[in-house]
N, C-alpha and C. Protein backbone atom coordinates (compact mmCIF):
# COMPACT_ATOMS: atom_id res chain seq x y z
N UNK A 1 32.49 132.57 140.20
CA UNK A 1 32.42 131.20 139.71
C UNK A 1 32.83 130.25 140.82
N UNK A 2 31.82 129.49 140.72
CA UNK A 2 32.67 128.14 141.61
C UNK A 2 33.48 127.40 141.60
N UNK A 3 34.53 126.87 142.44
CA UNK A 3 35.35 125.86 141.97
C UNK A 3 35.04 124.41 142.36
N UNK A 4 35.18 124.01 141.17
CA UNK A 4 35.15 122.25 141.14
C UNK A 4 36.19 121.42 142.09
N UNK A 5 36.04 120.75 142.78
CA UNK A 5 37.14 120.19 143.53
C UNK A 5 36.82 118.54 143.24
N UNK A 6 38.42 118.71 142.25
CA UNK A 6 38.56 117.55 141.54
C UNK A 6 39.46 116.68 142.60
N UNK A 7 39.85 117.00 144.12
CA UNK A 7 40.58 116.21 144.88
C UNK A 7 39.84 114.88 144.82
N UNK A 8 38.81 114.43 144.57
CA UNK A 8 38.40 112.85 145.18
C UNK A 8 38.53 112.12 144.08
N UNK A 9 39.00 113.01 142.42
CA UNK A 9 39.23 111.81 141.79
C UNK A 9 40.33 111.26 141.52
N UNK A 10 40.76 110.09 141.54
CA UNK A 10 42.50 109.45 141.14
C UNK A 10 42.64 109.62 139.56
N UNK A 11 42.98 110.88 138.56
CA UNK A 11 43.19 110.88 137.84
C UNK A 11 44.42 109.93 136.95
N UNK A 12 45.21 109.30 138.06
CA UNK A 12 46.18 108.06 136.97
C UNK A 12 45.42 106.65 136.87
N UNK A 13 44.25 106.78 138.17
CA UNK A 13 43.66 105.20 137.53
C UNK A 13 42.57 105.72 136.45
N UNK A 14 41.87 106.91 136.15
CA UNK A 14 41.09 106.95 135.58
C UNK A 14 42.00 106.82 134.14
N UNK A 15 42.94 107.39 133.44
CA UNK A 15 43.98 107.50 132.52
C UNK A 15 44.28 105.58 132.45
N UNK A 16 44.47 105.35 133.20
CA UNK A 16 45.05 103.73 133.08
C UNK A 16 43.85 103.17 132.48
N UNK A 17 42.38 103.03 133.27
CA UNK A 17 41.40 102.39 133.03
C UNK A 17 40.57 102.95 131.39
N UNK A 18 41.21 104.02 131.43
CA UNK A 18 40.81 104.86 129.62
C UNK A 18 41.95 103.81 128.79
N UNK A 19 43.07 103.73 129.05
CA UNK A 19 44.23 103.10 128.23
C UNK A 19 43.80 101.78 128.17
N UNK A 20 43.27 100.79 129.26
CA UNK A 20 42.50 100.00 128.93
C UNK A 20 41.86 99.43 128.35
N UNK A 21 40.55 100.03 128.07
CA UNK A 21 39.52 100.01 127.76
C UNK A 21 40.05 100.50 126.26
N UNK A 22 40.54 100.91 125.79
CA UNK A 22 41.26 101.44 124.35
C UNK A 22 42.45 99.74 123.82
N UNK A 23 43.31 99.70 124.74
CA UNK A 23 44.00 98.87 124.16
C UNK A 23 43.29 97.44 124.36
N UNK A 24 42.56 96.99 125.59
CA UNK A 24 42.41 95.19 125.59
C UNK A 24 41.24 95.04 124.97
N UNK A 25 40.11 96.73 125.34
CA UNK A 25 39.08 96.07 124.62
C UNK A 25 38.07 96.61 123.44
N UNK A 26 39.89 97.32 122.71
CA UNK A 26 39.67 97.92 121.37
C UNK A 26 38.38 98.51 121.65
N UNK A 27 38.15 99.76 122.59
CA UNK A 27 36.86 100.71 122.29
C UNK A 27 37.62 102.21 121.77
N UNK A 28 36.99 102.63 121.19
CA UNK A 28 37.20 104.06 120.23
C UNK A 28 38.09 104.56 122.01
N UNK A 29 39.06 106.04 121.47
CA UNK A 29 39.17 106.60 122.51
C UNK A 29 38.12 107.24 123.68
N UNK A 30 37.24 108.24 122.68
CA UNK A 30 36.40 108.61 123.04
C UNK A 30 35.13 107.91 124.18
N UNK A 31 35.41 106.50 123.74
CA UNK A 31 34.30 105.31 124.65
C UNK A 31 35.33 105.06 125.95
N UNK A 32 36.95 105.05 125.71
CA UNK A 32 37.22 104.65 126.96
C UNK A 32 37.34 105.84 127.63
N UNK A 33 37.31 107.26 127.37
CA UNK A 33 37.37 108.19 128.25
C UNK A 33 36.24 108.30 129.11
N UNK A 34 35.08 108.20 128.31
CA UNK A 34 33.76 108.44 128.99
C UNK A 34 33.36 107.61 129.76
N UNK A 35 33.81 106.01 129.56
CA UNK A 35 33.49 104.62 130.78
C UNK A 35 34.53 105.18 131.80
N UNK A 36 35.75 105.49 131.89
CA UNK A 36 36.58 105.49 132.93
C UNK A 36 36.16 106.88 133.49
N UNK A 37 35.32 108.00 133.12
CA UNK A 37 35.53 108.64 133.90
C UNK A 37 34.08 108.79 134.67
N UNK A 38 32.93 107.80 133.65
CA UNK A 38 31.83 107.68 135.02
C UNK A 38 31.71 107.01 135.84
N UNK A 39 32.94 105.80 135.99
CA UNK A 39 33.50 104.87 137.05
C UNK A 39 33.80 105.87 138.35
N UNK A 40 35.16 106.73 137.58
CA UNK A 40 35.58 107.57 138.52
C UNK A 40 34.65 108.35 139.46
N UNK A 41 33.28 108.66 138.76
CA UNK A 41 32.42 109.90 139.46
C UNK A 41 31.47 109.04 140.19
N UNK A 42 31.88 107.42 139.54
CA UNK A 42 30.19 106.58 140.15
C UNK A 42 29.52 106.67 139.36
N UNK A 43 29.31 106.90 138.24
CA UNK A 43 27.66 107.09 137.62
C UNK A 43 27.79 105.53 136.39
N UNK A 44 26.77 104.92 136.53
CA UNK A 44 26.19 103.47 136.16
C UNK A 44 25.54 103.71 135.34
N UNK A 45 25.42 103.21 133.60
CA UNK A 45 24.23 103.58 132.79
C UNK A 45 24.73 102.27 131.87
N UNK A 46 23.91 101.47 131.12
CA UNK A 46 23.95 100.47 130.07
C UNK A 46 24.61 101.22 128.44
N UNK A 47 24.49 103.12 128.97
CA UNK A 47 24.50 103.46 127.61
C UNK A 47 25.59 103.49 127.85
N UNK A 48 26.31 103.28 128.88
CA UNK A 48 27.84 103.96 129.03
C UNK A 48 28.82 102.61 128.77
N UNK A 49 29.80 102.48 127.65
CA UNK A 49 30.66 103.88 126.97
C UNK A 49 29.54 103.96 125.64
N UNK A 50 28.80 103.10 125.00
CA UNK A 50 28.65 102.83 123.72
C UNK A 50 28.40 104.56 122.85
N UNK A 51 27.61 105.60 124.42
CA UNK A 51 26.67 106.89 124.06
C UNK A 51 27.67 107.84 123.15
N UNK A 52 28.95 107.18 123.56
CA UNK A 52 30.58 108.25 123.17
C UNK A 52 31.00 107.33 121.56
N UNK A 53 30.10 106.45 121.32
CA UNK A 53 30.77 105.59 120.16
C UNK A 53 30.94 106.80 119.02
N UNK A 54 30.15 107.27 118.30
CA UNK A 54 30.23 108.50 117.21
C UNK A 54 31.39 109.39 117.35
N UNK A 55 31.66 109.80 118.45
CA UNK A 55 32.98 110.41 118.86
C UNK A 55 34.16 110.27 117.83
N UNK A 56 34.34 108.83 117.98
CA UNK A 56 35.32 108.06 117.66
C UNK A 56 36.02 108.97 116.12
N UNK A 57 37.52 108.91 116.30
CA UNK A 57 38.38 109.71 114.81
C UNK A 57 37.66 111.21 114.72
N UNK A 58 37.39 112.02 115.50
CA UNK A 58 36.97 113.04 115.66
C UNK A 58 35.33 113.68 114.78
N UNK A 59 34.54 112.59 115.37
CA UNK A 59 33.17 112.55 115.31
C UNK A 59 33.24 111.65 113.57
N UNK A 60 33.00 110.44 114.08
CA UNK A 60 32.63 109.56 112.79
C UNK A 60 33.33 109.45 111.90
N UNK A 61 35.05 109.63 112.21
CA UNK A 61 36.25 109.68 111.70
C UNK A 61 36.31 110.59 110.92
N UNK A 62 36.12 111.70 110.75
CA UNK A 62 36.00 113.10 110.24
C UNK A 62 37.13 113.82 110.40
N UNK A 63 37.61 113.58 111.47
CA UNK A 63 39.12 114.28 111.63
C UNK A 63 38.72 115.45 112.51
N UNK A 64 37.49 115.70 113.03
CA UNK A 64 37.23 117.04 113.68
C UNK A 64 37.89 116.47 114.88
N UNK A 65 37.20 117.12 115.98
CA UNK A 65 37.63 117.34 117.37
C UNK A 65 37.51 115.74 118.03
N UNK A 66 38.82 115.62 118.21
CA UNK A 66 39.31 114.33 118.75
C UNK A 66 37.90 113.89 119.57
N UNK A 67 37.43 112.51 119.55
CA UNK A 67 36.88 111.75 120.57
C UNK A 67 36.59 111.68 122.12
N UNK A 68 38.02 112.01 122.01
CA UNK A 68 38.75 111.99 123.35
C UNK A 68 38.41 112.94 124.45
N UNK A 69 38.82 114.00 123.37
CA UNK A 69 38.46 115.84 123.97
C UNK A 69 36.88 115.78 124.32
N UNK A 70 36.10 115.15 122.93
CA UNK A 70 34.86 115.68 123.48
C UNK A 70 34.11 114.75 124.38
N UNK A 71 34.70 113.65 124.82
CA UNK A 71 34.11 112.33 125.92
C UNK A 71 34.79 113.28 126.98
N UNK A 72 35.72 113.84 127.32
CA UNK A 72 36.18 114.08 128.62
C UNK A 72 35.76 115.52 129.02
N UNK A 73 34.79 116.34 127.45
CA UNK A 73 33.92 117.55 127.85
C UNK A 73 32.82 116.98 128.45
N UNK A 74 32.33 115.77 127.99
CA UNK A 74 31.00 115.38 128.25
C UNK A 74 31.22 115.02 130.28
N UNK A 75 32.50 114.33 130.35
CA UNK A 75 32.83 114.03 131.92
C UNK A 75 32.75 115.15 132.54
N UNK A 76 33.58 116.21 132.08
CA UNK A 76 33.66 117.40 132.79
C UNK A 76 32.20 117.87 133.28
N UNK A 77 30.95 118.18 132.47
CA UNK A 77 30.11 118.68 132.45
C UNK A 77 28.94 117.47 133.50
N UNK A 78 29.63 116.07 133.38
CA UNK A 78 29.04 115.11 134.41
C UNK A 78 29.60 115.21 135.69
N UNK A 79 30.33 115.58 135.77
CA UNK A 79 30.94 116.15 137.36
C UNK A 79 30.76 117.41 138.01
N UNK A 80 30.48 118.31 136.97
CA UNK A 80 29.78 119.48 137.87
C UNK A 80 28.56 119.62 138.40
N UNK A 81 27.76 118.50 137.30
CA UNK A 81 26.51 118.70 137.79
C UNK A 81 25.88 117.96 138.64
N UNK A 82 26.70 116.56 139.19
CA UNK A 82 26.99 116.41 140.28
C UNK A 82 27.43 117.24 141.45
N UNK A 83 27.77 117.72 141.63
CA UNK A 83 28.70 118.50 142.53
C UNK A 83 28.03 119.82 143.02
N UNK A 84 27.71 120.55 141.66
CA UNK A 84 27.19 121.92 141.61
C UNK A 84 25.77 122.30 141.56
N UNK A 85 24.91 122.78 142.16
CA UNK A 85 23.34 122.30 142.26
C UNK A 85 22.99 123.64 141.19
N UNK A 86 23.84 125.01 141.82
CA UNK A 86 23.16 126.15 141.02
C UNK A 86 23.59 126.25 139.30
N UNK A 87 22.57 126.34 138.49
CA UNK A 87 22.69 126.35 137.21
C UNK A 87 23.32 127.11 136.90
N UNK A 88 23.67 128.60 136.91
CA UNK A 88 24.51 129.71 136.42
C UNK A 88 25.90 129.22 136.65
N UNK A 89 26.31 128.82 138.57
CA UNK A 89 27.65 128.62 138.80
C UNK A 89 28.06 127.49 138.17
N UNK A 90 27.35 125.88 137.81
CA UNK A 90 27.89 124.92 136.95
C UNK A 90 27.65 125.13 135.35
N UNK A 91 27.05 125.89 134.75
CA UNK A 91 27.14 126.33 133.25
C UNK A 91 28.74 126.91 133.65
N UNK A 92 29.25 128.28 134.49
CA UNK A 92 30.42 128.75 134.16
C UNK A 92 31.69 128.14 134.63
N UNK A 93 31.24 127.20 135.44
CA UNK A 93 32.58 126.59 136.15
C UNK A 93 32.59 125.21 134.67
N UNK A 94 31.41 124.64 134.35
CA UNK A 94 32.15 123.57 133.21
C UNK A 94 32.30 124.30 132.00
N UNK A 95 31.96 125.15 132.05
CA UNK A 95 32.73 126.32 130.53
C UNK A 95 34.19 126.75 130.68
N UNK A 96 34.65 127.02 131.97
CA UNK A 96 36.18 127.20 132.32
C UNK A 96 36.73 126.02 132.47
N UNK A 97 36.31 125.00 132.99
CA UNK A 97 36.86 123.70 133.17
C UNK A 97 37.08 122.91 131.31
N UNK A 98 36.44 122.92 130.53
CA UNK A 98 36.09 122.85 129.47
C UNK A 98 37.08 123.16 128.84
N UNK A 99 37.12 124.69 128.73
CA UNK A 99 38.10 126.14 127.92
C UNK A 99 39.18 125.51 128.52
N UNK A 100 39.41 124.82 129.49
CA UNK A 100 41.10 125.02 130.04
C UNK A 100 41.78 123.59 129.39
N UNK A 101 40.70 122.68 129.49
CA UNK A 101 41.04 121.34 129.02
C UNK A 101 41.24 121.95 127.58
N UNK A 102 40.32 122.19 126.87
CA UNK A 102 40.80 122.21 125.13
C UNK A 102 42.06 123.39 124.89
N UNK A 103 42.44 124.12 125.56
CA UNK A 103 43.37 125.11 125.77
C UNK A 103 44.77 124.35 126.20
N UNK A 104 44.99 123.26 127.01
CA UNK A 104 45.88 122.63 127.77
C UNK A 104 46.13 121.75 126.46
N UNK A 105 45.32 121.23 126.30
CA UNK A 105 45.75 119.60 125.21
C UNK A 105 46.16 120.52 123.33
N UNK A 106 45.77 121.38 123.36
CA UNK A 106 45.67 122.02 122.47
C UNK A 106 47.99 122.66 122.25
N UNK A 107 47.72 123.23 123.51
CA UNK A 107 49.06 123.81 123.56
C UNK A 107 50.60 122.23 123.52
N UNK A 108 49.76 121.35 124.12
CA UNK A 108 50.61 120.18 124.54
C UNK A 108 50.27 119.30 122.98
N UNK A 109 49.35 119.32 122.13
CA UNK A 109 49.49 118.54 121.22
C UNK A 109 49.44 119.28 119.85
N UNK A 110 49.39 120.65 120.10
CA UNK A 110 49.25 121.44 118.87
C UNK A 110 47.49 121.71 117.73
N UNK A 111 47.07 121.08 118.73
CA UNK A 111 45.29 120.94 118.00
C UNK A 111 44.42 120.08 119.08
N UNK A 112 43.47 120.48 118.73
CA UNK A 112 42.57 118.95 119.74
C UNK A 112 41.90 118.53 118.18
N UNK A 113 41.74 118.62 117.23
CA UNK A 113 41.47 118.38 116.18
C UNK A 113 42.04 116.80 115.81
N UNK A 114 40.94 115.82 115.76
CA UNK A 114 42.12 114.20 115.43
C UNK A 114 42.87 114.50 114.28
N UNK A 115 42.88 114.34 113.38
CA UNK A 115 44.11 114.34 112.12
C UNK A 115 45.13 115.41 112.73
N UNK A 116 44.82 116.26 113.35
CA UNK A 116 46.40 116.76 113.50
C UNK A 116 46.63 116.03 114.36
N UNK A 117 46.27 115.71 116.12
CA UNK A 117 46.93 115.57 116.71
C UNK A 117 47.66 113.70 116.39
N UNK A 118 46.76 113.02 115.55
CA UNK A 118 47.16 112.12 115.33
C UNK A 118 48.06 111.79 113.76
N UNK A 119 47.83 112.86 113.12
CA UNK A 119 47.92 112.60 111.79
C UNK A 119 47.91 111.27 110.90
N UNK A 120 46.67 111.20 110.81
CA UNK A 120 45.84 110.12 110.39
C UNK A 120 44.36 111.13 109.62
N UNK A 121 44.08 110.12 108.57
CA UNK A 121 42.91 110.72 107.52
C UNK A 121 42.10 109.40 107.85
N UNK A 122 41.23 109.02 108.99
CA UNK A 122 40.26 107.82 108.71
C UNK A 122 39.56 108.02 107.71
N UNK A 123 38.89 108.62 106.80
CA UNK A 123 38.41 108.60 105.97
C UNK A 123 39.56 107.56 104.42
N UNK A 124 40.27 107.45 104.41
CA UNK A 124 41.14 106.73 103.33
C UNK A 124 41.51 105.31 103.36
N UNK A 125 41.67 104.54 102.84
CA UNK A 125 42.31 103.21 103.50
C UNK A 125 43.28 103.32 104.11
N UNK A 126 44.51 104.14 103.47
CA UNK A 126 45.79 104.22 104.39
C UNK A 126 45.35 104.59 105.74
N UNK A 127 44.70 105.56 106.19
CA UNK A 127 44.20 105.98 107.42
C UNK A 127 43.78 105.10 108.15
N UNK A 128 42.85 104.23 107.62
CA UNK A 128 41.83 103.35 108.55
C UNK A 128 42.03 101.89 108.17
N UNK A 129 43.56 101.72 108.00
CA UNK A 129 44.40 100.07 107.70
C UNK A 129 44.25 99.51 108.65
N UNK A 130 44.05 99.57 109.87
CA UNK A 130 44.11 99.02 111.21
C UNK A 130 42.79 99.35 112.30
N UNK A 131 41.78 100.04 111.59
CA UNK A 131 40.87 100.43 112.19
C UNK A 131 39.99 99.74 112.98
N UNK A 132 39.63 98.86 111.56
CA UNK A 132 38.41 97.58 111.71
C UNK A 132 39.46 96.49 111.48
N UNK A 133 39.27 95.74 112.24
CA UNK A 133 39.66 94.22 112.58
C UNK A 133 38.74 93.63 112.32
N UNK A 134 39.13 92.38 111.62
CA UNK A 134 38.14 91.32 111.03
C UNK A 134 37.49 90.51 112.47
């Protein structure tokens, strides 16, 4: 397998510019992971963040797999294939890169699943009191 060499990206501005983009300009998590991290790689698209909107409360506030997790699978898998030309070695290097991220956040937050790691039910009013802003 190949390795990805994540040295050229500044992972605390990409984290700052995700916190951003979440707090000033109220986008789902999932939208600011995926704008800050095709900044980070360079990549320019009109769809970008809106393509990560569904994400959002763990796919359409469902409570499944955080936003977050799966905007920063979608980065992962945009940086190898940048990087990595042969198809076999970037299928297994963003499958380990992938496995290690949901394995890492998993151990550090107890789930990548939103309702656990946030414990929040968007689906309820109590859940989603602060969701939508008038």
């Amino acid at each position: 397998m190949q390795a990805f060499n994540y040295s050229n990206i500044d992972g605390e501005a990409m984290a700052a510019a995700a916190d951003r983009y979440f707090m000033v300009d109220e986008r789902c998590r999932g939208e600011s992971v995926r704008k800050s991290g095709c900044e980070a790689l360079g990549i320019k698209s009109d769809a970008v963040p809106d393509i990560a909107l569904g994400l959002g409360g763990g796919m359409g506030l469902q409570g499944h797999i955080c936003g977050a997790v799966s905007a920063a699978a979608l980065v992962l898998s945009m940086a190898t294939s940048k990087t990595i030309e042969d198809y076999p070695a970037r299928k297994a290097t963003t499958f380990e890169a992938v496995g290690r991220l949901c394995r890492e956040l998993g151990k550090r937050f107890g789930s990548i699943q939103f309702r656990q790691m946030c414990g929040l039910d968007l689906t309820t009013p109590e859940g989603s009191i602060s969701l939508f802003k008038a």
